[in-house]
C-alpha atoms as a PDB file:
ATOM      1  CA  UNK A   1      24.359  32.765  45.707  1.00  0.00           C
ATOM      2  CA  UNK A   2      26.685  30.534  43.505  1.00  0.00           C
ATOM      3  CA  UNK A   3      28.211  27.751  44.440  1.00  0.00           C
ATOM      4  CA  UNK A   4      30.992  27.580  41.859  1.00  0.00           C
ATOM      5  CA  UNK A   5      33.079  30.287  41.624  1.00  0.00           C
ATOM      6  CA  UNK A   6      34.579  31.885  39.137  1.00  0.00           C
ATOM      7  CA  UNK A   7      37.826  29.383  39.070  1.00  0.00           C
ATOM      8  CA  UNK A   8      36.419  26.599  39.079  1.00  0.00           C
ATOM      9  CA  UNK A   9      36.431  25.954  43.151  1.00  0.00           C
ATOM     10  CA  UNK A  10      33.443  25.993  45.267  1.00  0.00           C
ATOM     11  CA  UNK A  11      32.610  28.866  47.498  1.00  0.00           C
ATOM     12  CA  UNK A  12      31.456  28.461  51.352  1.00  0.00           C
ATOM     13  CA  UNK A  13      27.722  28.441  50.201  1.00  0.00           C
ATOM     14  CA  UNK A  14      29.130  24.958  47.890  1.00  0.00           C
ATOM     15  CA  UNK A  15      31.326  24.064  50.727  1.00  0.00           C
ATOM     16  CA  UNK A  16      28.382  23.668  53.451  1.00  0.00           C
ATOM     17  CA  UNK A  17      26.817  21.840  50.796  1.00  0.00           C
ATOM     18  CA  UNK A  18      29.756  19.257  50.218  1.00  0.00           C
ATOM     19  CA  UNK A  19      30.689  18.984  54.089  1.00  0.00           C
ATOM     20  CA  UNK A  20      26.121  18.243  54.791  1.00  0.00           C
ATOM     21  CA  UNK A  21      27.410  15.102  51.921  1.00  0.00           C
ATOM     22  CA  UNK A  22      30.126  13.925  54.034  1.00  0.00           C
ATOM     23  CA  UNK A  23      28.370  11.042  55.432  1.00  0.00           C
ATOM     24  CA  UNK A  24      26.346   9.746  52.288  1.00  0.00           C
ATOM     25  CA  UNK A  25      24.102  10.305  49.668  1.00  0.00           C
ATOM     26  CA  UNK A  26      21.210  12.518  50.727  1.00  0.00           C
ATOM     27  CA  UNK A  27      17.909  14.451  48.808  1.00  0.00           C
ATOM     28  CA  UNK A  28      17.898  17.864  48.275  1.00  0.00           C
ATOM     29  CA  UNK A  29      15.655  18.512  51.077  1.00  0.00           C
ATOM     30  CA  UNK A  30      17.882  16.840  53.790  1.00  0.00           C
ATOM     31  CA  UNK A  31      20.244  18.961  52.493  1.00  0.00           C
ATOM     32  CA  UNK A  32      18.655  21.936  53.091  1.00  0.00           C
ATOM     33  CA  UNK A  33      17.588  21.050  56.558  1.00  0.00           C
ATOM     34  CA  UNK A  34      21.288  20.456  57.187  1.00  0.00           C
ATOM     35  CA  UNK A  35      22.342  23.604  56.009  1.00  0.00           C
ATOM     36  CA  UNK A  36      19.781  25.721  56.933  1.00  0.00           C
ATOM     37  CA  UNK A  37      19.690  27.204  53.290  1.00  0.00           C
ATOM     38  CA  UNK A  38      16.310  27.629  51.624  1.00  0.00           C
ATOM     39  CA  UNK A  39      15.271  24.379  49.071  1.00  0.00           C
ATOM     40  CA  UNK A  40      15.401  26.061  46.055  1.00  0.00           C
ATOM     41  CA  UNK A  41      19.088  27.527  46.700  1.00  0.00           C
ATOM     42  CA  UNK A  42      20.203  23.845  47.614  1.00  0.00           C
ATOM     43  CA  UNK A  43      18.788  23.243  44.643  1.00  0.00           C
ATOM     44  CA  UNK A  44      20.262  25.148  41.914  1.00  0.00           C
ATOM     45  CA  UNK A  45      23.685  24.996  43.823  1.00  0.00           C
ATOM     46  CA  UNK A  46      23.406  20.734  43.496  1.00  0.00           C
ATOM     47  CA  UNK A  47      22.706  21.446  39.901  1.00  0.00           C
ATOM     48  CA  UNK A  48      25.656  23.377  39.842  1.00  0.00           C
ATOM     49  CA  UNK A  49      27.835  21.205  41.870  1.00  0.00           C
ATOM     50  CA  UNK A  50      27.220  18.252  39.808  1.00  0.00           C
ATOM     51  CA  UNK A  51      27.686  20.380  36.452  1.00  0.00           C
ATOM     52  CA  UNK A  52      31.118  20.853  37.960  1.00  0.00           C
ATOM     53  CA  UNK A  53      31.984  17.614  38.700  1.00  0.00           C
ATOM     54  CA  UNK A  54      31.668  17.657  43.022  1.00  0.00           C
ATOM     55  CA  UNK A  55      28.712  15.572  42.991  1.00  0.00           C
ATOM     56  CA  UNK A  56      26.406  12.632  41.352  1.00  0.00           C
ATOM     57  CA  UNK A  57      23.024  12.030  41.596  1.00  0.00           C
ATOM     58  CA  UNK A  58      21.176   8.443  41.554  1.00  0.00           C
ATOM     59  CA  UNK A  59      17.500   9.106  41.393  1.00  0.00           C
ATOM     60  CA  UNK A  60      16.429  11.812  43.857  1.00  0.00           C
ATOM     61  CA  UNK A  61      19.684  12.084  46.009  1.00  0.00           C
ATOM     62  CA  UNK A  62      23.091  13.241  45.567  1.00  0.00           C
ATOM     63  CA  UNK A  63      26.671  12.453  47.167  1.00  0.00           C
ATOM     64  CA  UNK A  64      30.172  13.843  46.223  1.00  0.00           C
ATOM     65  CA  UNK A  65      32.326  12.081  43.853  1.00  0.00           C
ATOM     66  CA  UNK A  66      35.844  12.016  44.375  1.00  0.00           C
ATOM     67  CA  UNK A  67      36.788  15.575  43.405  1.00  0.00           C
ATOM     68  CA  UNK A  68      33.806  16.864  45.815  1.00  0.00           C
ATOM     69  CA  UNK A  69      35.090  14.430  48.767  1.00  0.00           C
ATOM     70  CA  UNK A  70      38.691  16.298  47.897  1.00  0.00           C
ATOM     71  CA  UNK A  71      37.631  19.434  47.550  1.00  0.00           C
ATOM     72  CA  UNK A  72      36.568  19.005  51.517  1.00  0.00           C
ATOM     73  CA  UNK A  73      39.531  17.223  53.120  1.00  0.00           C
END
């Protein structure tokens, strides 16, 4: 399930994964457990996030960057 859609914007699947963000920088697995979405689609939908601009990742966590904490208010 992408996270990106077609324009550009993220779809819910990408929007639970900005809003799980919200309150810092977190790894992929925290993510997931926040979610309730299986690891490997938090994942590939990070990936994708951050290929879109929504997020950055320092080492082995990501947090939104100011178009992801826009895309969310």
């Amino acid at each position: 399930m992408p996270c990106i859609s077609a324009d550009g914007k993220p779809t819910p699947t990408g929007m639970a994964t900005l809003k799980a963000l919200q309150d810092g920088a977190l790894s992929p697995e925290e993510v997931a457990g926040k979610t309730g979405q299986p690891l490997f689609r938090v994942r590939s939908g990070l990936r994708e996030l951050k290929n879109a601009g929504f997020v950055e990742q320092t080492e082995n966590k990501y947090m939104l960057s100011k178009t992801g904490t826009a895309a969310i208010q």
